[in-house]
C-alpha atoms as a PDB file:
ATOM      1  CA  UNK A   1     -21.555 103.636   3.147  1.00  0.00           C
ATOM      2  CA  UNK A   2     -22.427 104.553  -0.372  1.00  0.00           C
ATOM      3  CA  UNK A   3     -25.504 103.156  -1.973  1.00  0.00           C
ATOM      4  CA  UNK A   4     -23.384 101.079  -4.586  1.00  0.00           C
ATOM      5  CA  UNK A   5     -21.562  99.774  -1.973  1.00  0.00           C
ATOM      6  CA  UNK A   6     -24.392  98.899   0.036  1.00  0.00           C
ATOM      7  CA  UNK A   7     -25.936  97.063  -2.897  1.00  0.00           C
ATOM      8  CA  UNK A   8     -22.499  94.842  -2.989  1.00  0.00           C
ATOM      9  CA  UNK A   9     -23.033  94.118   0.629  1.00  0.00           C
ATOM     10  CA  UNK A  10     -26.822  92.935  -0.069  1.00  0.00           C
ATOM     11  CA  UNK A  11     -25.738  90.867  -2.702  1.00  0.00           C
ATOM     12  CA  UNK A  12     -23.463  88.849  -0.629  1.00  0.00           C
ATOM     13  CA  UNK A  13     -25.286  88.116   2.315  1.00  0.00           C
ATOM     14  CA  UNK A  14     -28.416  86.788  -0.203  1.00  0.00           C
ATOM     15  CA  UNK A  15     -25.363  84.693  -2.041  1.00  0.00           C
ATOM     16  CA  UNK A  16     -23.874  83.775   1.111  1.00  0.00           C
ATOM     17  CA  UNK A  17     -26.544  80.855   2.256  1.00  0.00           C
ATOM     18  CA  UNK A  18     -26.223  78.903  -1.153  1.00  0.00           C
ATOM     19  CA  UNK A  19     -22.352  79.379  -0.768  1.00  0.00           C
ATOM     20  CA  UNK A  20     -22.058  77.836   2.391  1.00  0.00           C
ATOM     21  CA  UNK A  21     -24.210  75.255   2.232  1.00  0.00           C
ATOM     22  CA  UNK A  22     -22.011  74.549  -0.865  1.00  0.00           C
ATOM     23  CA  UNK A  23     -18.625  74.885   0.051  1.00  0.00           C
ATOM     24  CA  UNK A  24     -20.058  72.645   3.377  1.00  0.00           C
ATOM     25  CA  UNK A  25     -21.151  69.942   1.228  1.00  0.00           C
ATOM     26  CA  UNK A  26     -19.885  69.809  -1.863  1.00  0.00           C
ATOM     27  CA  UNK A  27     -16.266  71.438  -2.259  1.00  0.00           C
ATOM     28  CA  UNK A  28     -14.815  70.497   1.399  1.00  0.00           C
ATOM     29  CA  UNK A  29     -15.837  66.783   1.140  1.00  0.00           C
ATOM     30  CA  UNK A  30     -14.164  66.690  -2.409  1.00  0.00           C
ATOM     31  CA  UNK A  31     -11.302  68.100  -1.094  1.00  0.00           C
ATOM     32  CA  UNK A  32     -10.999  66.337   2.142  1.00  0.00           C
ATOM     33  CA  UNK A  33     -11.916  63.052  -0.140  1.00  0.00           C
ATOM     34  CA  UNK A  34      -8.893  63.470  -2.034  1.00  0.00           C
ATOM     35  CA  UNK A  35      -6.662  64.457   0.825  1.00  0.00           C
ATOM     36  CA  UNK A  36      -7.602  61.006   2.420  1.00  0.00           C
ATOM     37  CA  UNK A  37      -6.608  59.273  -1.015  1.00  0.00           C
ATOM     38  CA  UNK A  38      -2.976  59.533   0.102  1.00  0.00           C
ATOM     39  CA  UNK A  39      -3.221  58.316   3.461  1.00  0.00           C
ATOM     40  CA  UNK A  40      -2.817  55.040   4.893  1.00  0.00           C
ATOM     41  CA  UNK A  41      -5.852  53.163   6.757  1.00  0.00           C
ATOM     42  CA  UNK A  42      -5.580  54.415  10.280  1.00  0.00           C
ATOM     43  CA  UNK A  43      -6.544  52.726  13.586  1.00  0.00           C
ATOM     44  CA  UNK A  44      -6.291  52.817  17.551  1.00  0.00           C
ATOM     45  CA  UNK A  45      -3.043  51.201  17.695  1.00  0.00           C
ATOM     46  CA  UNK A  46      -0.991  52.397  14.426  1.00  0.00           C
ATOM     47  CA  UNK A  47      -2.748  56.162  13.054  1.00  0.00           C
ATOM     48  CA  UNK A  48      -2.922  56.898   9.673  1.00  0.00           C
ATOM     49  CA  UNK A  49       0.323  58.147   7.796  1.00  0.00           C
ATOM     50  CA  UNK A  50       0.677  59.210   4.269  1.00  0.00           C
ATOM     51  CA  UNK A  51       1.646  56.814   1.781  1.00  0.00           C
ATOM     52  CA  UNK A  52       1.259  59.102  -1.367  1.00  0.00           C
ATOM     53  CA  UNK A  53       0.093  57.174  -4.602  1.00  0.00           C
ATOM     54  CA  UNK A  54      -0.211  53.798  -2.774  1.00  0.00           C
ATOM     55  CA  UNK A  55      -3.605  53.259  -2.631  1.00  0.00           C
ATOM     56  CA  UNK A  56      -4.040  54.237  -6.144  1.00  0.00           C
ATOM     57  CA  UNK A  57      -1.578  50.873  -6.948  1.00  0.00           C
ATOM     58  CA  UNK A  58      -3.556  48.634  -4.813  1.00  0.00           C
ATOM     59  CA  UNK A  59      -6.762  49.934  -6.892  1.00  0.00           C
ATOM     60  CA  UNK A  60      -4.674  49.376  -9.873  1.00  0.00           C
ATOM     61  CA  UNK A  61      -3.820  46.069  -8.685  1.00  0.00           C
ATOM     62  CA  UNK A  62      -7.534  44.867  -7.242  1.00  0.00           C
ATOM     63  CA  UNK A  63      -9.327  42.622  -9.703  1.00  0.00           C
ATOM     64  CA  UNK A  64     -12.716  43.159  -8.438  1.00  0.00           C
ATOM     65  CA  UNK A  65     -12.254  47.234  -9.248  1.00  0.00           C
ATOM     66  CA  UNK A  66     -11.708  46.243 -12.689  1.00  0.00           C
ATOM     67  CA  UNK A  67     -14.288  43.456 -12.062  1.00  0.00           C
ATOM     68  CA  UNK A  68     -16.778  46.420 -10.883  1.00  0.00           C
ATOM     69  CA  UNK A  69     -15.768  48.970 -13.440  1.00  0.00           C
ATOM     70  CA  UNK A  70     -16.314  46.391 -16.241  1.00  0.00           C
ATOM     71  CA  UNK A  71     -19.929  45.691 -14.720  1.00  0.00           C
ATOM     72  CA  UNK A  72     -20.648  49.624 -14.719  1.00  0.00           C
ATOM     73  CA  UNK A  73     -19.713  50.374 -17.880  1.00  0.00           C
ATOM     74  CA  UNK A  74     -22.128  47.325 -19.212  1.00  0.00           C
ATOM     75  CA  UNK A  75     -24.399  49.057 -17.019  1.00  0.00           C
ATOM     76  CA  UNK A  76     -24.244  52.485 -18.515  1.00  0.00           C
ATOM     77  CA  UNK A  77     -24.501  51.103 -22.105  1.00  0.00           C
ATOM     78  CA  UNK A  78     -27.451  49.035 -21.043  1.00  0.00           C
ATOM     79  CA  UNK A  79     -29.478  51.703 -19.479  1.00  0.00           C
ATOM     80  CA  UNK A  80     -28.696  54.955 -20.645  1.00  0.00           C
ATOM     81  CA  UNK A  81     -29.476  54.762 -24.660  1.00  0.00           C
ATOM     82  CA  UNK A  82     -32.678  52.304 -23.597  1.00  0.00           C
ATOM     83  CA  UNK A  83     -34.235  54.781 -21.182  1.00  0.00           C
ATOM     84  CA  UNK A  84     -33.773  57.590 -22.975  1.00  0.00           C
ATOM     85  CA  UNK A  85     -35.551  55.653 -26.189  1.00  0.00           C
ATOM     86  CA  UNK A  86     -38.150  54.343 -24.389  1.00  0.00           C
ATOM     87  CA  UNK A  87     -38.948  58.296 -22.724  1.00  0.00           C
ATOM     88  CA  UNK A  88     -38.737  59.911 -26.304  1.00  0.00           C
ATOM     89  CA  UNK A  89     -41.360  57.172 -27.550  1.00  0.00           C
ATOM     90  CA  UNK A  90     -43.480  57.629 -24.404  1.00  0.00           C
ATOM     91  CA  UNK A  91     -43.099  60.912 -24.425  1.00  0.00           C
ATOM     92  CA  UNK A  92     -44.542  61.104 -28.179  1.00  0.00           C
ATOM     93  CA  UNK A  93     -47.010  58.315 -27.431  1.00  0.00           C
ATOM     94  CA  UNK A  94     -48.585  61.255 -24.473  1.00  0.00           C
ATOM     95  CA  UNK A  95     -47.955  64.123 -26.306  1.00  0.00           C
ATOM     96  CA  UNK A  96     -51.025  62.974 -28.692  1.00  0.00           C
ATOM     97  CA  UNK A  97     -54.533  63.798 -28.138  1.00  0.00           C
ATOM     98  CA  UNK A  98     -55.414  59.968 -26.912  1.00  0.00           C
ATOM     99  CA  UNK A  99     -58.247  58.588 -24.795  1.00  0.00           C
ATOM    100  CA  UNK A 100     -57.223  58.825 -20.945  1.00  0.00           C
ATOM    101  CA  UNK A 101     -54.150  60.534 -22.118  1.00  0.00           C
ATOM    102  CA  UNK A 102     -53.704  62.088 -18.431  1.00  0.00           C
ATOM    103  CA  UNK A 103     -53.764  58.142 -16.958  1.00  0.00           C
ATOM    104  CA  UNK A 104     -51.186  57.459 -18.973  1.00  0.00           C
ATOM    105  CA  UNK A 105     -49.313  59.765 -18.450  1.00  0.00           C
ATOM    106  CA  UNK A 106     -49.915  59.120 -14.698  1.00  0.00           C
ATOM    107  CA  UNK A 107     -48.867  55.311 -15.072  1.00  0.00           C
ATOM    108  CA  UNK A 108     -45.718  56.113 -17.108  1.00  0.00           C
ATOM    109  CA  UNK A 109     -44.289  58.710 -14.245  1.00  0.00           C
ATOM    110  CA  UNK A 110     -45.344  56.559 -11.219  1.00  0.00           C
ATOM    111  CA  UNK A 111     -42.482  54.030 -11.426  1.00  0.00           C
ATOM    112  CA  UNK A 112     -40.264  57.350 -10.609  1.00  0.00           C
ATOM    113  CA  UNK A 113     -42.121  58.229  -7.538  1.00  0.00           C
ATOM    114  CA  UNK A 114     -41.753  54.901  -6.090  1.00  0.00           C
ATOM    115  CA  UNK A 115     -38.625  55.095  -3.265  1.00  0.00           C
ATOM    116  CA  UNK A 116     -35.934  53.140  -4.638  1.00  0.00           C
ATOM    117  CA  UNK A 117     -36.452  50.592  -1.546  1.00  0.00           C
ATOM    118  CA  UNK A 118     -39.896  50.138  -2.360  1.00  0.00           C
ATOM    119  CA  UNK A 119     -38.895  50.144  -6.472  1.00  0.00           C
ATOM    120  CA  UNK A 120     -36.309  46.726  -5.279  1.00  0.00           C
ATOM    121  CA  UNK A 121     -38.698  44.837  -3.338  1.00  0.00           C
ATOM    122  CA  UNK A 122     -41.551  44.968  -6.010  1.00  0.00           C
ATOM    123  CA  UNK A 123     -38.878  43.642  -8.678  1.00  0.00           C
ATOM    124  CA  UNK A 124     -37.724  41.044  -6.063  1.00  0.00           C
ATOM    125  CA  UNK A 125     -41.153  39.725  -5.779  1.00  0.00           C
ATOM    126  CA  UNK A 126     -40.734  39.308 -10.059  1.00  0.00           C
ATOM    127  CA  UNK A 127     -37.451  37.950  -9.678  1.00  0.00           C
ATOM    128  CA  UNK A 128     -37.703  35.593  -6.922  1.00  0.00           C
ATOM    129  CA  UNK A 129     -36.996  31.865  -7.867  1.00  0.00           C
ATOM    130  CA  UNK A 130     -40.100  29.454  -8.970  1.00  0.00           C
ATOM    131  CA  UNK A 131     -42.677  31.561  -6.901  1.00  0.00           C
ATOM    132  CA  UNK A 132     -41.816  34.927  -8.431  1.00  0.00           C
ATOM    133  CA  UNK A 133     -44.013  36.558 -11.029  1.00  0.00           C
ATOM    134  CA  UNK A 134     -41.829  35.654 -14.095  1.00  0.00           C
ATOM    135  CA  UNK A 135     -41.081  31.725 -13.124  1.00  0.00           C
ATOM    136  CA  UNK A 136     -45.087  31.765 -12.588  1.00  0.00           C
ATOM    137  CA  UNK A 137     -45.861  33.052 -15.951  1.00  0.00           C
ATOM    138  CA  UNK A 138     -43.535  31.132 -17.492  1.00  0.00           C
ATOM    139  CA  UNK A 139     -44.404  28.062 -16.090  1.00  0.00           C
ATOM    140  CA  UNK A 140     -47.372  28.235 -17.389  1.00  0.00           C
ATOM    141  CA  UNK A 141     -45.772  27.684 -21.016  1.00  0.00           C
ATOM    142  CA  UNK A 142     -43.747  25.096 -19.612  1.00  0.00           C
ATOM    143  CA  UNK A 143     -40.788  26.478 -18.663  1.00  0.00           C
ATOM    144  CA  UNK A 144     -38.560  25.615 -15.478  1.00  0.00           C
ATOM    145  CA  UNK A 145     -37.760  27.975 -12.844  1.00  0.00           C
ATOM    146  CA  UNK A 146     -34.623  30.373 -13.228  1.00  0.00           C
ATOM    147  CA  UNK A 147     -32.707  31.955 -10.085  1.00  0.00           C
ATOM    148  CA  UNK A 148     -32.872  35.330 -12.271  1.00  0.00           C
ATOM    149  CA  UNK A 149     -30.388  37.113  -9.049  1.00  0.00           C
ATOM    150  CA  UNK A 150     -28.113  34.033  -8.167  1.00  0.00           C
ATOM    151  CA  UNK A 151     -26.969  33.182 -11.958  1.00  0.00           C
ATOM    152  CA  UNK A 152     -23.911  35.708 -12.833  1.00  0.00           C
ATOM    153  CA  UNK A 153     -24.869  35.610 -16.454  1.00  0.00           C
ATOM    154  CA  UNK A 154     -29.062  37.539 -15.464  1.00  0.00           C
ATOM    155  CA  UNK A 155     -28.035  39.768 -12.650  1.00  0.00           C
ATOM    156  CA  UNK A 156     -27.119  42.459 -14.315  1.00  0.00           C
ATOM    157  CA  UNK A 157     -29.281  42.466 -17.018  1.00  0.00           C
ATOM    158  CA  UNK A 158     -32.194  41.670 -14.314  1.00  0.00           C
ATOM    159  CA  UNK A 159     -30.911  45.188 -12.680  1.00  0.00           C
ATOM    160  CA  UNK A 160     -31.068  47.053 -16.209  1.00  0.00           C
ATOM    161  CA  UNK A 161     -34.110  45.592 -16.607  1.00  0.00           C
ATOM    162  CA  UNK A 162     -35.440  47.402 -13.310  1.00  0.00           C
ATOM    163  CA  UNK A 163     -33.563  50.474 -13.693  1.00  0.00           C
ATOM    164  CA  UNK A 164     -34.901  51.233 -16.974  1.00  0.00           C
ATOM    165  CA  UNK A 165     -38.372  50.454 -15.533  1.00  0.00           C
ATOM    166  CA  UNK A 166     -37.756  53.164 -12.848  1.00  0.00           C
ATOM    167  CA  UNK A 167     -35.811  55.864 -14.950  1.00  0.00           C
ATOM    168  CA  UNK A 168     -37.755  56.024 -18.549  1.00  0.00           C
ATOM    169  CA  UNK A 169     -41.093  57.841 -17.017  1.00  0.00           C
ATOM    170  CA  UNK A 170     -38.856  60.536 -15.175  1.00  0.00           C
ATOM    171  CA  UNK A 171     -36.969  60.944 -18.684  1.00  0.00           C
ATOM    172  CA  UNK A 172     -40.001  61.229 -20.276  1.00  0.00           C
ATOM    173  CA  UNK A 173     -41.412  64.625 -18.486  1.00  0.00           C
ATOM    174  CA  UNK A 174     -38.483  66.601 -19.606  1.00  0.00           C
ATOM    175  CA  UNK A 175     -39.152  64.791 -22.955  1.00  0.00           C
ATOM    176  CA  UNK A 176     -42.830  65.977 -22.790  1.00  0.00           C
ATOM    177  CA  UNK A 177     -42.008  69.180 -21.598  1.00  0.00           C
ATOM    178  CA  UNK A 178     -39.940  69.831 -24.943  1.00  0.00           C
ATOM    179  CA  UNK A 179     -42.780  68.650 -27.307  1.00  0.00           C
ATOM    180  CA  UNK A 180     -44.873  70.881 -26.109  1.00  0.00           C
ATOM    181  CA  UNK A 181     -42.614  74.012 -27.124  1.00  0.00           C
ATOM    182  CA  UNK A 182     -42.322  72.527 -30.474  1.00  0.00           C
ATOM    183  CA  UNK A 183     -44.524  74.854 -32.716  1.00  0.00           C
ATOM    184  CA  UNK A 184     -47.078  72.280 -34.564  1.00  0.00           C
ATOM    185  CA  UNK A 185     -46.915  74.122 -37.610  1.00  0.00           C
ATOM    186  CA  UNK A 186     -43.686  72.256 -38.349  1.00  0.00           C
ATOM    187  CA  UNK A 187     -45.715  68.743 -38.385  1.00  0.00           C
ATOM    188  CA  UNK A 188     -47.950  70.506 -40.804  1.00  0.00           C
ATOM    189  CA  UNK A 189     -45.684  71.850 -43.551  1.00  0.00           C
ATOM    190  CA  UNK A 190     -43.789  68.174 -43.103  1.00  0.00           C
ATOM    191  CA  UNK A 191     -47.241  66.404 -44.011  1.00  0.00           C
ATOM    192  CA  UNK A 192     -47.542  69.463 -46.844  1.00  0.00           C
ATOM    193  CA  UNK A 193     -44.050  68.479 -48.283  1.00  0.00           C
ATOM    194  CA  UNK A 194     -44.475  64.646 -48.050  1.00  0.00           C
ATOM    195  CA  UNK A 195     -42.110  63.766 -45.533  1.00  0.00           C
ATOM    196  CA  UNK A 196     -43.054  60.804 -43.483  1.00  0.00           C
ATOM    197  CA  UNK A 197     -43.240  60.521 -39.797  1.00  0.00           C
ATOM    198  CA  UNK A 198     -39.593  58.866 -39.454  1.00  0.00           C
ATOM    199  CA  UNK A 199     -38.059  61.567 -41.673  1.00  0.00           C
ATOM    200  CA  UNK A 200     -39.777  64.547 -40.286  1.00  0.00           C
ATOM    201  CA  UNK A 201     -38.399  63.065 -36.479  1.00  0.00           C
ATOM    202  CA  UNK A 202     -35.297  62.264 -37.669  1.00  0.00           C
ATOM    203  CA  UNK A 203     -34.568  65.595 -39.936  1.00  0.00           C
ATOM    204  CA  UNK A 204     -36.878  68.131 -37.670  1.00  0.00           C
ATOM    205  CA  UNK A 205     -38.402  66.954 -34.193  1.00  0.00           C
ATOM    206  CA  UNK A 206     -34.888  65.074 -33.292  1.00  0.00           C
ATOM    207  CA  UNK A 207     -32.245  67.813 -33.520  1.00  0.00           C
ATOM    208  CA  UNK A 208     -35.135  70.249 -31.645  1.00  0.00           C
ATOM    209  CA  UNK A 209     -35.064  68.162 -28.965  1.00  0.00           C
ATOM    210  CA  UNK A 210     -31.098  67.968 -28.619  1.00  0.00           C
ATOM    211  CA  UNK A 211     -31.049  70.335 -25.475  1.00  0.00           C
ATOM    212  CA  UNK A 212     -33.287  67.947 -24.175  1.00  0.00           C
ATOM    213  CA  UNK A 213     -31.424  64.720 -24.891  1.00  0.00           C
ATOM    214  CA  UNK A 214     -27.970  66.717 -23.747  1.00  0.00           C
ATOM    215  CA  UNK A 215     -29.621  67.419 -20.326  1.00  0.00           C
ATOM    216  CA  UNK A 216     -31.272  63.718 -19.628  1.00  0.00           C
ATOM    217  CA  UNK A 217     -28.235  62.346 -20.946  1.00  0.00           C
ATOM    218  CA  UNK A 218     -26.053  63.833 -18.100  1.00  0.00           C
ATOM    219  CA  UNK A 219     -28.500  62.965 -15.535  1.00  0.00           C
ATOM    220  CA  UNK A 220     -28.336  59.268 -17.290  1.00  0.00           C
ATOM    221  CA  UNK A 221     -25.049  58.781 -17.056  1.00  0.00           C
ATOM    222  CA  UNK A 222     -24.765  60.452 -13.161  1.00  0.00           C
ATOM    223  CA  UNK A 223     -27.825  57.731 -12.685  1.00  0.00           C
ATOM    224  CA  UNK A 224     -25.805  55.175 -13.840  1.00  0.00           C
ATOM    225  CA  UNK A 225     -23.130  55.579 -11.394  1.00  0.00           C
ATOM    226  CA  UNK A 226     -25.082  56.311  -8.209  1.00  0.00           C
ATOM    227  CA  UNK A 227     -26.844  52.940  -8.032  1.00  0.00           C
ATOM    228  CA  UNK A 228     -26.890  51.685  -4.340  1.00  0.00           C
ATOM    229  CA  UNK A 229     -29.970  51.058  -2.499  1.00  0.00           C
ATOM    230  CA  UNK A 230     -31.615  48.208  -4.998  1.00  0.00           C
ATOM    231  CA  UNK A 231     -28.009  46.315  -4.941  1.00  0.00           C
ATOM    232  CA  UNK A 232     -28.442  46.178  -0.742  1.00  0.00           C
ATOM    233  CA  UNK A 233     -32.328  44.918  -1.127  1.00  0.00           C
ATOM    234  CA  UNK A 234     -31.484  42.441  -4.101  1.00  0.00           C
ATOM    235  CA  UNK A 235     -28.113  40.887  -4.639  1.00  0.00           C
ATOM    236  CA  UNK A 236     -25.742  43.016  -2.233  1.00  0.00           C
ATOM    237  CA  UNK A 237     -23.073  42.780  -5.220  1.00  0.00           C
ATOM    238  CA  UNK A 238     -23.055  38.981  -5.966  1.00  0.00           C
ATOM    239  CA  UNK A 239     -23.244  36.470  -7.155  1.00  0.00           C
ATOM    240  CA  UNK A 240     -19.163  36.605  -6.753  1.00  0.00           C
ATOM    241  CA  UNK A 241     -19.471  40.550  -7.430  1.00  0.00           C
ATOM    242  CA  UNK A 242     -21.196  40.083 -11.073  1.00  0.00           C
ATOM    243  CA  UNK A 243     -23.551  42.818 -10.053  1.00  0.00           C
ATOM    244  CA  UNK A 244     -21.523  44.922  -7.914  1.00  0.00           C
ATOM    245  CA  UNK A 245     -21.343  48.325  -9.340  1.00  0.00           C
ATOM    246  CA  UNK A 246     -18.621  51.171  -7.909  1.00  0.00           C
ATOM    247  CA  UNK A 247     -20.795  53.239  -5.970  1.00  0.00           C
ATOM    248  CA  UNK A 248     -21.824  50.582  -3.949  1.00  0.00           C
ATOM    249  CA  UNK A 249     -18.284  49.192  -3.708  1.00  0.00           C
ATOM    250  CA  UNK A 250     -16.914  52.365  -2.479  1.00  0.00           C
ATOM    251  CA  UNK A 251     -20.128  51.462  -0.137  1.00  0.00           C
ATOM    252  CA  UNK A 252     -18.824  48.471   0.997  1.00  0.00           C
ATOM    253  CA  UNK A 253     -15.133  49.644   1.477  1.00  0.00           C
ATOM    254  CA  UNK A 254     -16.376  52.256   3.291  1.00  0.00           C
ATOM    255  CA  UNK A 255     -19.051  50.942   5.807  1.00  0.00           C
ATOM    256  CA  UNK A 256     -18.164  47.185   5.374  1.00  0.00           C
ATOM    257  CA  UNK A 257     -14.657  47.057   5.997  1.00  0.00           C
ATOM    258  CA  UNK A 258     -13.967  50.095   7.100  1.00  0.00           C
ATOM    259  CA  UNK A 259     -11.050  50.940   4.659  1.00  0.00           C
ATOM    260  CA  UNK A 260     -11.834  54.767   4.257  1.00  0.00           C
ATOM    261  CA  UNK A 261      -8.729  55.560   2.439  1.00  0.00           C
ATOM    262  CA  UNK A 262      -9.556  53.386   0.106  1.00  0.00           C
ATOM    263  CA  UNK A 263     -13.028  54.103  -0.505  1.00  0.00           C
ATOM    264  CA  UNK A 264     -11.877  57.883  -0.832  1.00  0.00           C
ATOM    265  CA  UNK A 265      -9.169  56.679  -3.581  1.00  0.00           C
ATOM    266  CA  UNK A 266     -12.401  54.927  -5.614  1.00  0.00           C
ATOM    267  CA  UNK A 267     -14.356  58.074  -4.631  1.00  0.00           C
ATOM    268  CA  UNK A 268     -11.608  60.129  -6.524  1.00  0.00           C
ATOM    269  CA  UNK A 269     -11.971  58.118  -9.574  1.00  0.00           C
ATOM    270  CA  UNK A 270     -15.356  57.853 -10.251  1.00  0.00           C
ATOM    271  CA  UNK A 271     -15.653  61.758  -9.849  1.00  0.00           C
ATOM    272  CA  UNK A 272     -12.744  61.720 -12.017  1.00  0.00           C
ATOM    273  CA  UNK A 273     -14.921  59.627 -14.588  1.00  0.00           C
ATOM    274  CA  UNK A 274     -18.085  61.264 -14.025  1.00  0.00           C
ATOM    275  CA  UNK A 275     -16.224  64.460 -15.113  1.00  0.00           C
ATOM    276  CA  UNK A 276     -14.459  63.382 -18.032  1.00  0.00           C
ATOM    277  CA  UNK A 277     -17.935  61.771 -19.182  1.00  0.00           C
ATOM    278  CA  UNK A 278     -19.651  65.166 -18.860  1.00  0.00           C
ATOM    279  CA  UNK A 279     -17.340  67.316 -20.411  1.00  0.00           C
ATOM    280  CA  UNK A 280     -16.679  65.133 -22.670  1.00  0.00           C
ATOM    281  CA  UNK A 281     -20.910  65.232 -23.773  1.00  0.00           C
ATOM    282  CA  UNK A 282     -20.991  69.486 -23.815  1.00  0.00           C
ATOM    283  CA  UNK A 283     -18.237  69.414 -26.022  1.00  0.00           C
ATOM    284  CA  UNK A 284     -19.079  66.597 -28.153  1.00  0.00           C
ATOM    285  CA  UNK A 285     -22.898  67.275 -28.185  1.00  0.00           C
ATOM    286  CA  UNK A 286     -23.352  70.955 -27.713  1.00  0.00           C
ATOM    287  CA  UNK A 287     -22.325  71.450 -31.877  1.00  0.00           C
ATOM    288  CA  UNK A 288     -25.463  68.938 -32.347  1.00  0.00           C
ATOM    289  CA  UNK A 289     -27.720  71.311 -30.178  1.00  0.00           C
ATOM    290  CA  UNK A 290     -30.250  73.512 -31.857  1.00  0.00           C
ATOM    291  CA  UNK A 291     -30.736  76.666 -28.935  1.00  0.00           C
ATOM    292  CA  UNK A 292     -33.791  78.702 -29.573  1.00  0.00           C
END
């Protein structure tokens, strides 16, 4: 065997771990996922049969997928632009030459570290009516005690609330990480010219950061629509499904009812949505991104 031939052969077999382990877990289930979108629920007695587009008409047809599509959406748009906000003014906050700069630092990031399990029960001791943290403090200003996770108009914004908490410090390394490439010489000639701090971020420090924002906004949005283990610790979905979010109803179809089909068929279109989001941010924000 020649020596070009040989290095073809090498090539492969180093590729050929990462390609299995891919094809294992990520193309075959996506596959066999949508293959099981057109099948009936099977069991024992009568086996599963294909039924073609059916299940997508009984999604079509199910008020609480429109119910939990509505409540992710209001999800996304609550958490996404907030934590990414809150990580760029962190992020600028540490980025300064401040007094126990590497404690902060260390307090913004720990929320992130947390397991989400751990992250639910420590909001759940906040949330928890008349003895929780919040009803205590505001008690204490005369206030009455709210059930913050049984009243369908809190839930969700008592999940954002968390989420954000959790999400903003792990935004705000990649944040940090980008500031720190930023030559300082362009805060200099800004100060030089006259520009003030909002301009110089807005005109100068902004746009460099775009690549930035581009990649935490993808992981945002994927974040947004992978929520599962804080809805099992705190409201399991309710009250009457005003927090449940699609991930975790594809959750429920799946391991609660054992309707497989149909969790596959709300599989299908969230990957379906999580695509058309992301493509639809390259091509919309990659003419807004400044490579260097």
């Amino acid at each position: 065997m020649s020596r070009a031939n040989m290095r073809h052969v090498y090539g492969w077999l180093l590729l050929m771990p990462a390609a299995i382990l891919l094809v294992a877990f990520t193309h075959y289930p996506t596959i066999a996922t949508i293959i099981d979108s057109f099948f009936s629920k099977g069991n024992p007695v009568r086996p599963s049969r294909f039924i073609g587009l059916d299940n997508y008409r009984l999604m079509t047809d199910d008020p609480i997928f429109w119910k939990v599509l509505a409540n992710n959406m209001w999800f996304a748009i609550g958490t996404i632009p907030t934590s990414i906000a809150l990580a760029i003014a962190m992020a600028l906050m540490v980025n300064k030459a401040l007094p126990g700069r590497s404690l902060v630092r260390m307090a913004y990031f720990t929320p992130t570290i947390l397991p989400m399990i751990a992250v639910a029960n420590i909001w759940l001791f906040f949330y928890t009516p008349d003895i929780g943290l919040i009803d205590q403090v505001a008690g204490l200003f005369g206030f009455s005690g709210h059930n913050w996770l049984g009243d369908p108009d809190t839930v969700l914004p008592a999940i954002i609330i968390m989420t954000i908490w959790k999400e903003a410090g792990f935004f705000m390394i990649f944040y940090l990480a980008a500031l720190q490439q930023i030559p300082p010489e362009l805060a200099e000639a800004a100060r030089l010219e006259g520009a003030s701090r909002w301009y110089y971020f807005r005109r100068v420090l902004f746009p460099l950061l775009m690549p930035t924002t581009l990649f935490v906004l993808i992981n945002a949005v994927l974040n947004s629509f992978k929520l599962v283990d804080h809805l099992f610790v705190l409201t399991k979905g309710g009250p009457d499904n005003a927090s449940n979010l699609l991930l975790y109803y594809i959750f429920e179809s799946a391991f609660s009812y054992f309707d497989t089909t149909y969790a596959a068929t709300l599989t299908v279109v969230l990957l379906g949505l999580l695509a058309f989001m992301a493509l639809a941010q390259f091509f919309v924000l990659d003419r807004r991104v400044h490579y260097r």
